[in-house]
Each structure stands twice: as C-alpha cells, then as structure tokens.
C-alpha atoms as a PDB file:
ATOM      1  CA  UNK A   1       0.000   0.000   0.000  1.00  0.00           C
ATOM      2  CA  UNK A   2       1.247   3.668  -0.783  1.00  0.00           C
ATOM      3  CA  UNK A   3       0.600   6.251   2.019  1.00  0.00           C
ATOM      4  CA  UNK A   4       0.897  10.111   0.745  1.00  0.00           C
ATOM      5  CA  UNK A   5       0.782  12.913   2.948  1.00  0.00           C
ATOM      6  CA  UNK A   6       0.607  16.974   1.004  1.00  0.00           C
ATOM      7  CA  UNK A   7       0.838  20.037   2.656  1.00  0.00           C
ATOM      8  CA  UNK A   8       1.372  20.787   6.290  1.00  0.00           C
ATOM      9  CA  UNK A   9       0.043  16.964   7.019  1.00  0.00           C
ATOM     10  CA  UNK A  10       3.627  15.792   5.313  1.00  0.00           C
ATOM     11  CA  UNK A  11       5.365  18.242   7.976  1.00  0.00           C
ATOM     12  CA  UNK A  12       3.938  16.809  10.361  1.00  0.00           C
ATOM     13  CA  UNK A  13       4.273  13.250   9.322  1.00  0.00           C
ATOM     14  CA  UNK A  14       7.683  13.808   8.606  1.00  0.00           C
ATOM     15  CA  UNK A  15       7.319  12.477   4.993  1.00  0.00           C
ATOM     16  CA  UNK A  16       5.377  12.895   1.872  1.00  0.00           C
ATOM     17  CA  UNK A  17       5.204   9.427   0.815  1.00  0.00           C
ATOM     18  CA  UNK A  18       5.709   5.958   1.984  1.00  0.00           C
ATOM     19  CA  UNK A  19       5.117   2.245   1.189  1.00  0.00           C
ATOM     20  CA  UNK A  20       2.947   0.506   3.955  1.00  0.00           C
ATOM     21  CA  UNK A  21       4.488  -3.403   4.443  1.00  0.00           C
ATOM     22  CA  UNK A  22       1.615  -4.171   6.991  1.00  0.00           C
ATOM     23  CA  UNK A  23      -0.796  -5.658   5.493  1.00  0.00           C
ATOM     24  CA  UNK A  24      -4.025  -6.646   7.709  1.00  0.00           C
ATOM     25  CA  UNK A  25      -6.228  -3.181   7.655  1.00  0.00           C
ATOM     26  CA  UNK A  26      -9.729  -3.716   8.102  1.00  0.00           C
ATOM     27  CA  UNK A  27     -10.444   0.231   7.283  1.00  0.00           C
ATOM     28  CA  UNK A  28      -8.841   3.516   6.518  1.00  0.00           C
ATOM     29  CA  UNK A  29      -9.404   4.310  10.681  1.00  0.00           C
ATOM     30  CA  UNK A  30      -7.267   1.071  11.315  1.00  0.00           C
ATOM     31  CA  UNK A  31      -4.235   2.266   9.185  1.00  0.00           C
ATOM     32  CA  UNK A  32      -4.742   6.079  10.337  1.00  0.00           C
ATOM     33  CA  UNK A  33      -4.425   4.602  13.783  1.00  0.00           C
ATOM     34  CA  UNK A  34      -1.238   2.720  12.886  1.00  0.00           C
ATOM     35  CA  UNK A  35       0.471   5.767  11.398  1.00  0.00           C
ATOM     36  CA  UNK A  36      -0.843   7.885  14.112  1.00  0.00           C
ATOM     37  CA  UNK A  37       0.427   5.532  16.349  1.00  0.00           C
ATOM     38  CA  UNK A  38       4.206   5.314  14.389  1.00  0.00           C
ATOM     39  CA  UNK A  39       4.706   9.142  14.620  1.00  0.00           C
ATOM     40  CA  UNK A  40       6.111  10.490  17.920  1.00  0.00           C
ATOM     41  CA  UNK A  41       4.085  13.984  17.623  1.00  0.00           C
ATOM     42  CA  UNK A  42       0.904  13.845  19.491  1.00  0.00           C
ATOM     43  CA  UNK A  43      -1.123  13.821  16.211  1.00  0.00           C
ATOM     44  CA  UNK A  44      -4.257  11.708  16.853  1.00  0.00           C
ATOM     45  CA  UNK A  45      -7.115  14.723  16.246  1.00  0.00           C
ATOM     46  CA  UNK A  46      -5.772  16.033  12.748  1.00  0.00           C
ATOM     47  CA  UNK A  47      -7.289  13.111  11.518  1.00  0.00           C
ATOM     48  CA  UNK A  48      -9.956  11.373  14.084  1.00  0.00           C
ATOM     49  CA  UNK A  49     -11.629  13.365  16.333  1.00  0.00           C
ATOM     50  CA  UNK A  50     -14.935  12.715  18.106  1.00  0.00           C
ATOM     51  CA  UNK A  51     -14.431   9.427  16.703  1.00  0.00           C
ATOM     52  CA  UNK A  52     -15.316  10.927  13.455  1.00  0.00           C
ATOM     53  CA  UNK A  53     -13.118  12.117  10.234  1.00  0.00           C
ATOM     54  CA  UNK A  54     -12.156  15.727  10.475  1.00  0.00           C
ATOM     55  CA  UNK A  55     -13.722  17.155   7.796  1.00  0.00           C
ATOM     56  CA  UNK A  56     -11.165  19.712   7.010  1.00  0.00           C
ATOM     57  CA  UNK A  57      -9.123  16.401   5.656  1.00  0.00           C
ATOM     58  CA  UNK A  58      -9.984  14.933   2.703  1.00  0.00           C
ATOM     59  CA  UNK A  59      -8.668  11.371   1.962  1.00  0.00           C
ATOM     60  CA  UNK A  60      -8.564   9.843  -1.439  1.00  0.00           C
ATOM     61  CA  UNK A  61      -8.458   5.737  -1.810  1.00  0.00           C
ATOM     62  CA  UNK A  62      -7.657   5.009  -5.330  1.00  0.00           C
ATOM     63  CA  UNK A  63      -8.684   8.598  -6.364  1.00  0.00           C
ATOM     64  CA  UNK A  64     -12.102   8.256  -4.938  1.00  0.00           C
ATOM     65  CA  UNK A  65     -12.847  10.488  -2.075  1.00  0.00           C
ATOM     66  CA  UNK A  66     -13.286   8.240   1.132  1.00  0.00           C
ATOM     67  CA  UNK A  67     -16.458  10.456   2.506  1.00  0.00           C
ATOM     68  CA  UNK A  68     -18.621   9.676  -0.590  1.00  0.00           C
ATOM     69  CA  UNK A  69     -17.462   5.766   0.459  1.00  0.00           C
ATOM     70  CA  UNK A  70     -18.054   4.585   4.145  1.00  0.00           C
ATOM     71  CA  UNK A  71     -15.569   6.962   5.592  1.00  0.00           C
ATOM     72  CA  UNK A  72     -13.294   6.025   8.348  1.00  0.00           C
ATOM     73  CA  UNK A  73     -14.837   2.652   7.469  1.00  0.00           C
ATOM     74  CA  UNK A  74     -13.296   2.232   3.916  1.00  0.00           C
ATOM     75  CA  UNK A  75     -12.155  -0.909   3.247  1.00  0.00           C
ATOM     76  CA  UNK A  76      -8.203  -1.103   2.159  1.00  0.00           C
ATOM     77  CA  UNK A  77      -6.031  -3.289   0.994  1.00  0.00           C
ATOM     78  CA  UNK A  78      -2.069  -3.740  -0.018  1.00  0.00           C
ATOM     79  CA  UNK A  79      -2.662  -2.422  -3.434  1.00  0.00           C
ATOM     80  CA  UNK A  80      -4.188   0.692  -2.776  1.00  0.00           C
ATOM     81  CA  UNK A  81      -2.813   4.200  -2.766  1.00  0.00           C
ATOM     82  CA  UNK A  82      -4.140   6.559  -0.418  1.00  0.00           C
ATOM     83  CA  UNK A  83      -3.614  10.105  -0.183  1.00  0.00           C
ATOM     84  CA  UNK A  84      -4.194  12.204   2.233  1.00  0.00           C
ATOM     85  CA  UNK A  85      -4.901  16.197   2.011  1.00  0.00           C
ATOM     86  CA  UNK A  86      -4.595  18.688   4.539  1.00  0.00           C
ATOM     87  CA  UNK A  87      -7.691  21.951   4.793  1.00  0.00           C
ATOM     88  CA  UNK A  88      -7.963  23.814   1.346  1.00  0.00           C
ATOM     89  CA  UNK A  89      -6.380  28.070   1.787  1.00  0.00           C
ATOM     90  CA  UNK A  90      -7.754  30.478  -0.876  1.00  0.00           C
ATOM     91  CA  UNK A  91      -9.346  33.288  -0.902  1.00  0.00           C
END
C-alpha cells in the first residue's frame, strides 16, 4: 500500500510518501491509527476526532474520495494508494 501525505500533514508526518508493508487493515481508521500511532508527535485529532473524520481532511483511496465511500470505514487493501490532504487556503 502507498501512504501520501501533502501540505502541512507531510510536515507533520515527517514524509510525503511511503510504502505501507503491513498488510491486515480492516479500514482507513485502522491504518490512520497505525500511522498515528508510528509518529512520535501527538497527532491523533488532525485526523480522528470525536471518533469521526475531520472534515477539514480529505482522503482519497484510489482517487475516490473516502467520505462519498463509508468513511473512516473504507475498506483497504495492499494495493491501494491513499492520499491524504490537509484543509484547502484560498481566498
């Protein structure tokens, strides 16, 4: 699975893209957990909060936006590429 991160979410990851080995997701929440859970900065609510997705971040699976899906409850699996996109600035 490719992970990408853009924008101020990739500072704060500490990378922009990465290959996921781990392959027993059940749902986009399970692997935001894990890489949530690999990152030392106490990053948890930029993505979950409330137990739902913060809509200010908008995750692709494939190129498909995840909210139109079942959200946090996406299914994934080792061939998919998901990217992840910090809050939209304009003006």
């Amino acid at each position: 699975m490719i992970v990408k991160f853009y924008g101020e979410l990739k500072a704060i990851m500490g990378y922009g893209k990465k290959e996921i080995k781990k392959t027993d997701f059940k749902d986009i929440e399970d692997l935001i957990n894990y890489l949530v859970g690999e990152n030392e900065n106490n990053i948890s609510n930029k993505f979950i909060n409330k137990g739902k997705l913060n809509e200010d971040i908008t995750i692709l699976k494939n190129g498909m936006r995840i909210r139109f899906e079942k959200g946090l409850k996406t299914k994934v699996n080792r061939n998919d590429k998901i990217v992840f996109f910090p809050p939209s600035l304009g003006g």
